[in-house]
Protein backbone atom coordinates (compact mmCIF):
# COMPACT_ATOMS: atom_id res chain seq x y z
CA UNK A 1 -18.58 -11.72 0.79
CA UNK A 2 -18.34 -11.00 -3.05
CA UNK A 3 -19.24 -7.54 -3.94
CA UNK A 4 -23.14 -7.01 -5.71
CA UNK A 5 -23.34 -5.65 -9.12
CA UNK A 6 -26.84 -6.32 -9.89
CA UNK A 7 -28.35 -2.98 -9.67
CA UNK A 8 -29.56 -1.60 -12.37
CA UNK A 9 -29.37 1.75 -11.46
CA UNK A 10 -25.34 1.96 -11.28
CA UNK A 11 -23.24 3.10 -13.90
CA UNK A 12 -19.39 1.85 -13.95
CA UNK A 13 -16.74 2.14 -16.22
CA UNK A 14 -15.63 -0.72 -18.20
CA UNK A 15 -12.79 -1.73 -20.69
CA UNK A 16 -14.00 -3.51 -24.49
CA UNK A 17 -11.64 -6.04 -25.28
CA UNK A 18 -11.45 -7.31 -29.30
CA UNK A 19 -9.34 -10.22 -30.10
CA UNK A 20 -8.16 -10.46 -33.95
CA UNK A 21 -5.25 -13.05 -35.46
CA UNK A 22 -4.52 -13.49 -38.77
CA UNK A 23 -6.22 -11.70 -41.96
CA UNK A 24 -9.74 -12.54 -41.56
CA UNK A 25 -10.49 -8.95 -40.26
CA UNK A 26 -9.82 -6.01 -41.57
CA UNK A 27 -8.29 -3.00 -39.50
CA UNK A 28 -11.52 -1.10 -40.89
CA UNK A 29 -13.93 -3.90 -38.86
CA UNK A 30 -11.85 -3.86 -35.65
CA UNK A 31 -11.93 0.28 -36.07
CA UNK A 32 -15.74 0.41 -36.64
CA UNK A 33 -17.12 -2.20 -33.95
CA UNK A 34 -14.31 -0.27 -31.51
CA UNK A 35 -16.37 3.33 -32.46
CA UNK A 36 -20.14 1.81 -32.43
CA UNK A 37 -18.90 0.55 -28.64
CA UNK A 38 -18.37 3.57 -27.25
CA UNK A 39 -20.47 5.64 -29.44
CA UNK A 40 -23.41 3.50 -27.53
CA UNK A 41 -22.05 3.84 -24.37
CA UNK A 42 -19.87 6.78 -22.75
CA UNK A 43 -19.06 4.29 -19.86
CA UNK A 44 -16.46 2.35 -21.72
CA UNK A 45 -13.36 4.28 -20.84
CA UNK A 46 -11.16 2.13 -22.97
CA UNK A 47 -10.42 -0.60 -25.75
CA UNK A 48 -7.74 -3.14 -26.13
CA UNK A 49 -7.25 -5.58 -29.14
CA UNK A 50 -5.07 -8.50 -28.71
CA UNK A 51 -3.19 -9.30 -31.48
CA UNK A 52 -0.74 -11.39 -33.03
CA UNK A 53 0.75 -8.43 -34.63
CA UNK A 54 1.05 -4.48 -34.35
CA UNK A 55 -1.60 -3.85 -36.75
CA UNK A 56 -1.09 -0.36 -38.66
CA UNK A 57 -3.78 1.46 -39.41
CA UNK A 58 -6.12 0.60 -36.49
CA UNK A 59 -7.13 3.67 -34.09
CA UNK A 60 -4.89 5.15 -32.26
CA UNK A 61 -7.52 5.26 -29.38
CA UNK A 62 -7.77 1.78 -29.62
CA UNK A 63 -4.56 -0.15 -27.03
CA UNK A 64 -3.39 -2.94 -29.00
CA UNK A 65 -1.55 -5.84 -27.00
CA UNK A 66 0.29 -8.93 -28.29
CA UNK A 67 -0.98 -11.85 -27.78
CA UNK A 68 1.55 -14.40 -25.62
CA UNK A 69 3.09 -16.98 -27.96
CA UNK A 70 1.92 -19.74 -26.30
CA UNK A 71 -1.78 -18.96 -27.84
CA UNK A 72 -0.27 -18.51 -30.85
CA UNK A 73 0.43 -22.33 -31.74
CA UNK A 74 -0.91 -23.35 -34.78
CA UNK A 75 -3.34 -25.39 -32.73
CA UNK A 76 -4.52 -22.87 -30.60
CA UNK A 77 -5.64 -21.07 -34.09
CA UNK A 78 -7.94 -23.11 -35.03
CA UNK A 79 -11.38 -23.63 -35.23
CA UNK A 80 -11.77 -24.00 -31.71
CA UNK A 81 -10.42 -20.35 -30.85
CA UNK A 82 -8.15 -21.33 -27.99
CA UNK A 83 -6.23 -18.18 -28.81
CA UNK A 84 -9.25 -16.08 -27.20
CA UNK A 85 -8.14 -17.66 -23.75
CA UNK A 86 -5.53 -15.19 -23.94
CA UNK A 87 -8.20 -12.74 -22.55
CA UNK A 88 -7.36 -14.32 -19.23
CA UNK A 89 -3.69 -13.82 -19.24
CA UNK A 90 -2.50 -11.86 -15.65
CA UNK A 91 -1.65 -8.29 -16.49
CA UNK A 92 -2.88 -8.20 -20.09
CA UNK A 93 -5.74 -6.48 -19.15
CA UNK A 94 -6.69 -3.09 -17.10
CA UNK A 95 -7.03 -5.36 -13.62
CA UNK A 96 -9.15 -2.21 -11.91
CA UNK A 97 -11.95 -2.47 -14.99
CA UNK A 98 -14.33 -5.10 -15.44
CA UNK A 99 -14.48 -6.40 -19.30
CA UNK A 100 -16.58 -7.31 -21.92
CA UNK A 101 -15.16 -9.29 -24.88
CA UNK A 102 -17.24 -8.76 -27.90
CA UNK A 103 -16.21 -10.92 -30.86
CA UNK A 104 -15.39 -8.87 -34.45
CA UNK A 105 -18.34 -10.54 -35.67
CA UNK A 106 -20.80 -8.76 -33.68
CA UNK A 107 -23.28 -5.64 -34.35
CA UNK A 108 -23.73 -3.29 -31.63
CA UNK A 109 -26.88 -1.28 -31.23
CA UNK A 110 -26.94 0.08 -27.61
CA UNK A 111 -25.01 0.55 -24.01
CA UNK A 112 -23.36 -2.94 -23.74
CA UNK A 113 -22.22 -1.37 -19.71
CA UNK A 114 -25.90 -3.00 -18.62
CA UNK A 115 -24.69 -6.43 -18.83
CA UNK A 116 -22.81 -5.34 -16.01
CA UNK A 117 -25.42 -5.09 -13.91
CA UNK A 118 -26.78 -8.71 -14.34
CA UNK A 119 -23.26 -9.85 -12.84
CA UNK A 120 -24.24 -10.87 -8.99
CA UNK A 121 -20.63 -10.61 -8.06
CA UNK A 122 -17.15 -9.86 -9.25
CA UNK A 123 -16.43 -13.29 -8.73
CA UNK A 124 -19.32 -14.41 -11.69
CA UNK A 125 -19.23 -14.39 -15.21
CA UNK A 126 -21.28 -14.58 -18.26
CA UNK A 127 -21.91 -15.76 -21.63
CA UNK A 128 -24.12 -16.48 -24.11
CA UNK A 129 -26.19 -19.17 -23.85
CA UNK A 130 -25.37 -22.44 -25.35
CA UNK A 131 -26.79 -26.27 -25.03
CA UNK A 132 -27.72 -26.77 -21.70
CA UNK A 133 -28.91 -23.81 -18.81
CA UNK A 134 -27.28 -23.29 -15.75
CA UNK A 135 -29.98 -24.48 -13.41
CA UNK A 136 -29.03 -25.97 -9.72
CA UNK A 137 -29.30 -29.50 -10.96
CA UNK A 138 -26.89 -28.83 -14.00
CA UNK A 139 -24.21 -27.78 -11.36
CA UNK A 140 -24.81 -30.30 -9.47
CA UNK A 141 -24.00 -32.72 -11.78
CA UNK A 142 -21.07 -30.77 -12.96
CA UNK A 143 -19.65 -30.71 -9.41
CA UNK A 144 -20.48 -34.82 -8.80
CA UNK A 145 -19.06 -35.75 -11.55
CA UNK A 146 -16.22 -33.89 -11.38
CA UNK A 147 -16.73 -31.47 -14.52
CA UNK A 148 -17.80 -34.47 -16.62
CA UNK A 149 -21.49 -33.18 -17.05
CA UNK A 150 -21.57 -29.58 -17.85
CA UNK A 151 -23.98 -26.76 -19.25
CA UNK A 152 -22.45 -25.25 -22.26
CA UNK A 153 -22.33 -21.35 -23.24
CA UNK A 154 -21.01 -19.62 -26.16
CA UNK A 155 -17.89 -17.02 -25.61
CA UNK A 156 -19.19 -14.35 -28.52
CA UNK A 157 -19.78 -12.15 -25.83
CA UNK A 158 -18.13 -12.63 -22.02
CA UNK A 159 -18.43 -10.24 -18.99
CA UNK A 160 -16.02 -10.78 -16.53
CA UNK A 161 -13.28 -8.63 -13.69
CA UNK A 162 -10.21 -9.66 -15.14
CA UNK A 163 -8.31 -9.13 -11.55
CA UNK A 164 -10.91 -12.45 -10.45
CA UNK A 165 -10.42 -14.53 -13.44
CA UNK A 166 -6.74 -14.86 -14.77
CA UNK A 167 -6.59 -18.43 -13.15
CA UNK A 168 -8.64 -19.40 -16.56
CA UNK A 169 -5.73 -18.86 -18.15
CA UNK A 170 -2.63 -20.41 -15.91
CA UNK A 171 -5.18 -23.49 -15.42
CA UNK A 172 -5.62 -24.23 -19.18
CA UNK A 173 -1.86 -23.63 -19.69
CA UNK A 174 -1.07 -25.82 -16.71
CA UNK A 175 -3.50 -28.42 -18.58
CA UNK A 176 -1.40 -28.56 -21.72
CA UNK A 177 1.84 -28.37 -20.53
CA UNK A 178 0.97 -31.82 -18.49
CA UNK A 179 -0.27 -33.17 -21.77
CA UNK A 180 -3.84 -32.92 -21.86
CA UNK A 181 -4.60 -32.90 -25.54
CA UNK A 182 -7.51 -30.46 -27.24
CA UNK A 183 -9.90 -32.35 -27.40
CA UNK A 184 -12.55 -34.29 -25.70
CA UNK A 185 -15.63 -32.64 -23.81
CA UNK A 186 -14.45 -29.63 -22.03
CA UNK A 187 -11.03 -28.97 -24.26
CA UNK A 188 -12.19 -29.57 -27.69
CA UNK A 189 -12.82 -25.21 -27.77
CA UNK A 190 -12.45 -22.17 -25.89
CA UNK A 191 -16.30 -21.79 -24.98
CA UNK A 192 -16.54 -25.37 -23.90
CA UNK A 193 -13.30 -25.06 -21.69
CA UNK A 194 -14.47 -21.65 -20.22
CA UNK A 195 -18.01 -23.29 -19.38
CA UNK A 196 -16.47 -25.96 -17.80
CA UNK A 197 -14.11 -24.24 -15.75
CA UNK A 198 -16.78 -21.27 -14.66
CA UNK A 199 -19.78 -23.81 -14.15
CA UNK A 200 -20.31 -22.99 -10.39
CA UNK A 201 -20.24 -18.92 -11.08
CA UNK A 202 -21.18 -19.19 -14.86
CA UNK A 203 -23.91 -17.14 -15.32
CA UNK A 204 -26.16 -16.15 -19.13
CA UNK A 205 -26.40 -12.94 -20.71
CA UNK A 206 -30.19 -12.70 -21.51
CA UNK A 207 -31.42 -13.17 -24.59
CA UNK A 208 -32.83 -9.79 -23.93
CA UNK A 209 -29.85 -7.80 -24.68
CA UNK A 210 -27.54 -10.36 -27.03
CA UNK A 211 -28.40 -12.92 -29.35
CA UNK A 212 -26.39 -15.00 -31.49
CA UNK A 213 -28.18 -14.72 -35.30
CA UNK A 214 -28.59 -17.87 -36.49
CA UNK A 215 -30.77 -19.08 -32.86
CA UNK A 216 -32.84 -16.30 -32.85
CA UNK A 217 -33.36 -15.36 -37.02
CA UNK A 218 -32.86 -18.79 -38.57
CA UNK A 219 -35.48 -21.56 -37.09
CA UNK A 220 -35.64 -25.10 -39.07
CA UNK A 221 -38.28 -24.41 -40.82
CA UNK A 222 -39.30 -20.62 -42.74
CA UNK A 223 -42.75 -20.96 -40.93
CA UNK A 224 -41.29 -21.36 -37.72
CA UNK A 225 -39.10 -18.33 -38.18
CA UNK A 226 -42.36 -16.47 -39.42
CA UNK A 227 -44.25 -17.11 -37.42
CA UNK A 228 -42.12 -15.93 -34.22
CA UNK A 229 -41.41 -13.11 -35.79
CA UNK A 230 -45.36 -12.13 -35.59
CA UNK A 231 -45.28 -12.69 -31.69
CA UNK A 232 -45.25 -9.35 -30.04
CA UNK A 233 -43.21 -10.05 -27.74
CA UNK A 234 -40.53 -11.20 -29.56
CA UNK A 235 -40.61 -7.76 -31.60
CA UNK A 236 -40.26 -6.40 -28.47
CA UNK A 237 -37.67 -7.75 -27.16
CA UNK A 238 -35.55 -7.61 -30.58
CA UNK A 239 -36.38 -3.85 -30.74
CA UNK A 240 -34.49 -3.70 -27.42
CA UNK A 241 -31.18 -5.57 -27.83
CA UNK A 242 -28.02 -4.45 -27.65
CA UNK A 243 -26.36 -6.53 -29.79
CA UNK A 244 -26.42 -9.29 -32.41
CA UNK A 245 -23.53 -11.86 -32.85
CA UNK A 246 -22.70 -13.91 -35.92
CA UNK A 247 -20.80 -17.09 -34.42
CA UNK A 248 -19.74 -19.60 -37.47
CA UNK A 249 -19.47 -18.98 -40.88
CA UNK A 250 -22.76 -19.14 -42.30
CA UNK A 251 -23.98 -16.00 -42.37
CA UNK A 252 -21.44 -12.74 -42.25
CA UNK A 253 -22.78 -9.22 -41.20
CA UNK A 254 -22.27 -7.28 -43.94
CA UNK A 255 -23.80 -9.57 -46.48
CA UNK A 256 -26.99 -10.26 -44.69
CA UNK A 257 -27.28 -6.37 -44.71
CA UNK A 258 -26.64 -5.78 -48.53
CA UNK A 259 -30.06 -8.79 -49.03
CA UNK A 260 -32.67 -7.82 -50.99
CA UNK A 261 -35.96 -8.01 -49.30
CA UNK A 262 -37.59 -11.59 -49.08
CA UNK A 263 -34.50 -13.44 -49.86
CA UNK A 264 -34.42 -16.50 -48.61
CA UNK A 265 -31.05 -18.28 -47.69
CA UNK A 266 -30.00 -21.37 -46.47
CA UNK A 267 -27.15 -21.62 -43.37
CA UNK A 268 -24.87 -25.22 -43.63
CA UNK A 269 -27.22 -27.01 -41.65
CA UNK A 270 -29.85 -26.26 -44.22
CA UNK A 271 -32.23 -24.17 -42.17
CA UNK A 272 -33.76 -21.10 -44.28
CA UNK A 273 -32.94 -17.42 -42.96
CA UNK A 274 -36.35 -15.14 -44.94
CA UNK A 275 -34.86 -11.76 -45.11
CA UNK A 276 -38.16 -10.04 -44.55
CA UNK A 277 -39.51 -7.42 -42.12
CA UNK A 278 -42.60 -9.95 -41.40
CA UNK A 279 -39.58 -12.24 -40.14
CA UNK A 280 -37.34 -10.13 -38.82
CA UNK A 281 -38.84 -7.21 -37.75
CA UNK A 282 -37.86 -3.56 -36.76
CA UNK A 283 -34.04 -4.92 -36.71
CA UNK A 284 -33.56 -5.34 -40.24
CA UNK A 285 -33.86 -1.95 -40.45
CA UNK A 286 -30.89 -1.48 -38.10
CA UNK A 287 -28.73 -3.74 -39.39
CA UNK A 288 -28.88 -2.32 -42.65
CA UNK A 289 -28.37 0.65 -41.50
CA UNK A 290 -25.26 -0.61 -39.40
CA UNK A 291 -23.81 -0.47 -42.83
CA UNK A 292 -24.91 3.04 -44.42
């Protein structure tokens, strides 16, 4: 029987894992989302960046490993981030640690180590939600029509044992070196593929301790956005998460924080982000302070 993780009242230890190619991120970004980790939360024992390259000037606390060389193929660097399946790779990772993958573009505000404790077994994993939930029916279809129908999840944050899930990884390499080209439904990205491979033990990381910015900030229309930022509710469940991801390339981090207040900006599906407490609410205030 798999082993239950689901109480909330245990405490583990847990390894961070950051994955950064190329120059988009600076050693300073990869250094401060490492330090807000563990400043938040004791229980994460260790950190380990996979890279394309020994980068200098990152912490010293912070293990880097090389990425393999198969994920570094021009077309695994693209847009649909097949690189981050190196996460999966046998032996990259501490096998005795379970792991959460936070993408660089992410803003950490509290203990991450809870999501643990939503896992139901070592042998589940989680994301953030995407189109489609992961009700019975959904993996039903998935399973009767042999992976063609499938719930979809983001991979800005994933919770996972590494020692349960390195099959991710020899599957999708298995996959390409038969020929299977990247694209299509479940191989266009690295979320899609992940979904579809973990649909029968994929499970969602409430929206109660990570949301991805644009879904929860930036509604279609500025009343919408307004107006759900008045619900009580909703303040208090934004009060309470632990983090805040910024998939895409609308919106970055650091500028959103540097807005004057009541700005009003438009993301490239032209949907209106009103940078206003009214809107937002008490987490403006810490992501400009995220910043200070």
């Amino acid at each position: 029987m798999p082993s239950r993780f689901n109480n909330t009242d245990v405490t583990q230890h847990w390894q961070s894992v950051l994955i950064c190619w190329g120059d988009k991120y600076s050693n300073e970004q990869v250094n401060n989302l490492a330090a807000q980790i563990a400043l938040n939360d004791p229980d994460c024992v260790k950190t380990i960046l996979l890279t394309d390259v020994v980068r200098h000037g990152v912490n010293p606390s912070i293990e880097q490993k090389l990425i393999p060389n198969f994920y570094l193929k021009p077309e695994m660097r693209t847009s649909g981030c097949h690189a981050k399946l190196c996460m999966f790779e046998q032996y990259l990772l501490d096998a005795s640690l379970p792991a959460i993958f936070i993408d660089l573009d992410t803003l950490v505000f509290g203990k991450l180590g809870l999501l643990l404790n939503e896992l139901k077994s070592d042998q589940h994993l989680m994301m953030i939600p995407g189109r489609g939930r992961f009700r019975a029916f959904r993996r039903l279809f998935a399973k009767v029509f042999d992976g063609r129908w499938f719930g979809r999840a983001n991979s800005s944050v994933v919770v996972f044992h590494p020692k349960k899930w390195y099959q991710v990884s020899s599957t999708f390499r298995s996959k390409i070196e038969n020929g299977i080209k990247l694209q299509g439904e479940y191989m266009i990205t690295d979320d899609r593929y992940l979904a579809w491979y973990a649909q029968q033990n994929l499970q969602l990381v409430s929206t109660s301790h990570v949301v991805k910015f644009g879904t929860e900030f930036v509604l279609p229309m500025a009343w919408m956005s307004k107006l759900k930022g008045h619900l009580p509710w909703v303040e208090k469940r934004r009060s309470n998460l632990l983090a805040i991801t910024f998939p895409g390339t609308s919106f970055e981090p650091r500028e959103i924080a540097d807005l004057t207040h009541n700005t009003t900006l438009k993301d490239n599906r032209g949907r209106p982000l009103v940078w206003s407490d009214a809107t937002i609410g008490s987490i403006k205030k810490k992501i400009q302070c995220y910043f200070m």
